[in-house]
Protein backbone atom coordinates (compact mmCIF):
# COMPACT_ATOMS: atom_id res chain seq x y z
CA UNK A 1 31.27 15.50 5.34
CA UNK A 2 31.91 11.48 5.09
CA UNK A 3 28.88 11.47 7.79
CA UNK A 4 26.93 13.46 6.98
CA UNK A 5 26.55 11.81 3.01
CA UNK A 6 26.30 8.19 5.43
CA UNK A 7 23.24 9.76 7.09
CA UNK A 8 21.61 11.18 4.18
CA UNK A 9 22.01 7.32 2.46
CA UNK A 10 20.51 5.89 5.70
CA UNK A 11 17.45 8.20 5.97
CA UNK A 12 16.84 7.53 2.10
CA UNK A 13 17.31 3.37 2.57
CA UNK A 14 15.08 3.92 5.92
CA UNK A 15 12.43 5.75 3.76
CA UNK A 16 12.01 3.32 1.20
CA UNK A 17 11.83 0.28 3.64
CA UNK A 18 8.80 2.54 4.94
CA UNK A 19 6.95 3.07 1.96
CA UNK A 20 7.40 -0.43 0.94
CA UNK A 21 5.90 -1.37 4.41
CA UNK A 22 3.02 1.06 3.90
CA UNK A 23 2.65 -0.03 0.16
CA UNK A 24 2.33 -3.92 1.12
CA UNK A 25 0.31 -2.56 4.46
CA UNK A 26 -2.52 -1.33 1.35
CA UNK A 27 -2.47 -4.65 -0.74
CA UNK A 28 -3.25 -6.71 2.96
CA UNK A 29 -5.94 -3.85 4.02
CA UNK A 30 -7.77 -4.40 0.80
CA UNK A 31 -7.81 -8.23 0.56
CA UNK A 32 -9.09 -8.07 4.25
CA UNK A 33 -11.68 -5.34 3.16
CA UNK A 34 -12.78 -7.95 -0.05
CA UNK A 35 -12.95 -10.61 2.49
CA UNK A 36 -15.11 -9.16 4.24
CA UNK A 37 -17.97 -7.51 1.98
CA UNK A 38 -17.41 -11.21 -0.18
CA UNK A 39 -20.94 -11.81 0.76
CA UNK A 40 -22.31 -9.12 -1.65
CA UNK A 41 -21.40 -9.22 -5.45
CA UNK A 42 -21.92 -5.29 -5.72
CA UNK A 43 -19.47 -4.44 -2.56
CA UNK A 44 -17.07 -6.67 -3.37
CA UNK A 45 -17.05 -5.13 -7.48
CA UNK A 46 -17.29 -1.61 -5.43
CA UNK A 47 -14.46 -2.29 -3.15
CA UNK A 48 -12.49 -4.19 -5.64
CA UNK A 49 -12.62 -1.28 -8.02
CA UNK A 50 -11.61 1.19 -5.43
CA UNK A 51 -8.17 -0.54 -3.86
CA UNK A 52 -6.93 -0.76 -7.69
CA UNK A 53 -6.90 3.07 -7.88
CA UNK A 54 -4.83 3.21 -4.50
CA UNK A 55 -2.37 0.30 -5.24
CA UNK A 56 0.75 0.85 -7.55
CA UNK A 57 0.93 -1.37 -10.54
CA UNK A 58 2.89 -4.40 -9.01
CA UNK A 59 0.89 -4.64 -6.14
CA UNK A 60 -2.76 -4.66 -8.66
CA UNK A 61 -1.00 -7.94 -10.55
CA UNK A 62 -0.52 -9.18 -6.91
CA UNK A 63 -4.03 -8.59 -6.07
CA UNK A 64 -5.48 -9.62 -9.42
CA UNK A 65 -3.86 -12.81 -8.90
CA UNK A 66 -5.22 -13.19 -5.35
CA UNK A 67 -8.29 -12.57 -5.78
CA UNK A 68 -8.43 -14.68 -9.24
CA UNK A 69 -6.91 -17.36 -6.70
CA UNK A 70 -9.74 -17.08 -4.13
CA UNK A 71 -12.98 -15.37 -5.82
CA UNK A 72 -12.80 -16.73 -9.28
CA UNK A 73 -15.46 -19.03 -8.71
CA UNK A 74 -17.89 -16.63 -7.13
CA UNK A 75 -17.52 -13.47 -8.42
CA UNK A 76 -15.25 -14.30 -11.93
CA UNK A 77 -17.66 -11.68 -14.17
CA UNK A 78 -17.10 -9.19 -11.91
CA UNK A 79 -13.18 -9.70 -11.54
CA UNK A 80 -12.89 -9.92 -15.78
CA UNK A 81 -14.65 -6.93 -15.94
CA UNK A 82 -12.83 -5.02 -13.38
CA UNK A 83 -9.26 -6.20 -14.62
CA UNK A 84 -10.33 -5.47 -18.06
CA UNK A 85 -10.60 -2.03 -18.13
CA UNK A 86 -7.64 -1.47 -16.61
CA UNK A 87 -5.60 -2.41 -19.84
C-alpha cells in the first residue's frame, strides 16, 4: 500500500513539473511570436492580445513586464491599452 501512495505522489510531482514546463513553454512561444510580427503595430496589438487569454495570471505580469521592458518605446499605446483592460 506504502508503494503504491509513493507512486501516486510521484506521478502527481511529475505532472506538475510538466505543466509548469508547458506553462513557461507558452510565455517563451509568445514573446518569440511578438518578436517577430514587432514590425507591424496592428500584429503585434493582435498577437499581444491573444497570448494574454492563453497565459495564467503570473505568467501575463511576466509578459507585461517583458514586453514593457523591450516594446515600451515602440508600441507603449498599444501595450497601456492592452494591459488596461485587463484590470
Amino acid at each position: 500500500m506504502q508503494q503504491a501512495s509513493v507512486a501516486s505522489v510521484l506521478y502527481v510531482i511529475e505532472s506538475l513539473s510538466t505543466n509548469a514546463k508547458n506553462s513557461f513553454a507558452m510565455l517563451e512561444y509568445s514573446k518569440l511570436i511578438l518578436q517577430k510580427v514587432s514590425f507591424s503595430k496592428e500584429l503585434f496589438g493582435k498577437e499581444l492580445r491573444k497570448a494574454i487569454r492563453f497565459l495564467k495570471k503570473e505568467e501575463v505580469l511576466l509578459l507585461q513586464a517583458w514586453v514593457m521592458l523591450s516594446y515600451n518605446d515602440r508600441y507603449g499605446d498599444i501595450i497601456r491599452e492592452v494591459f488596461r483592460n485587463l484590470s
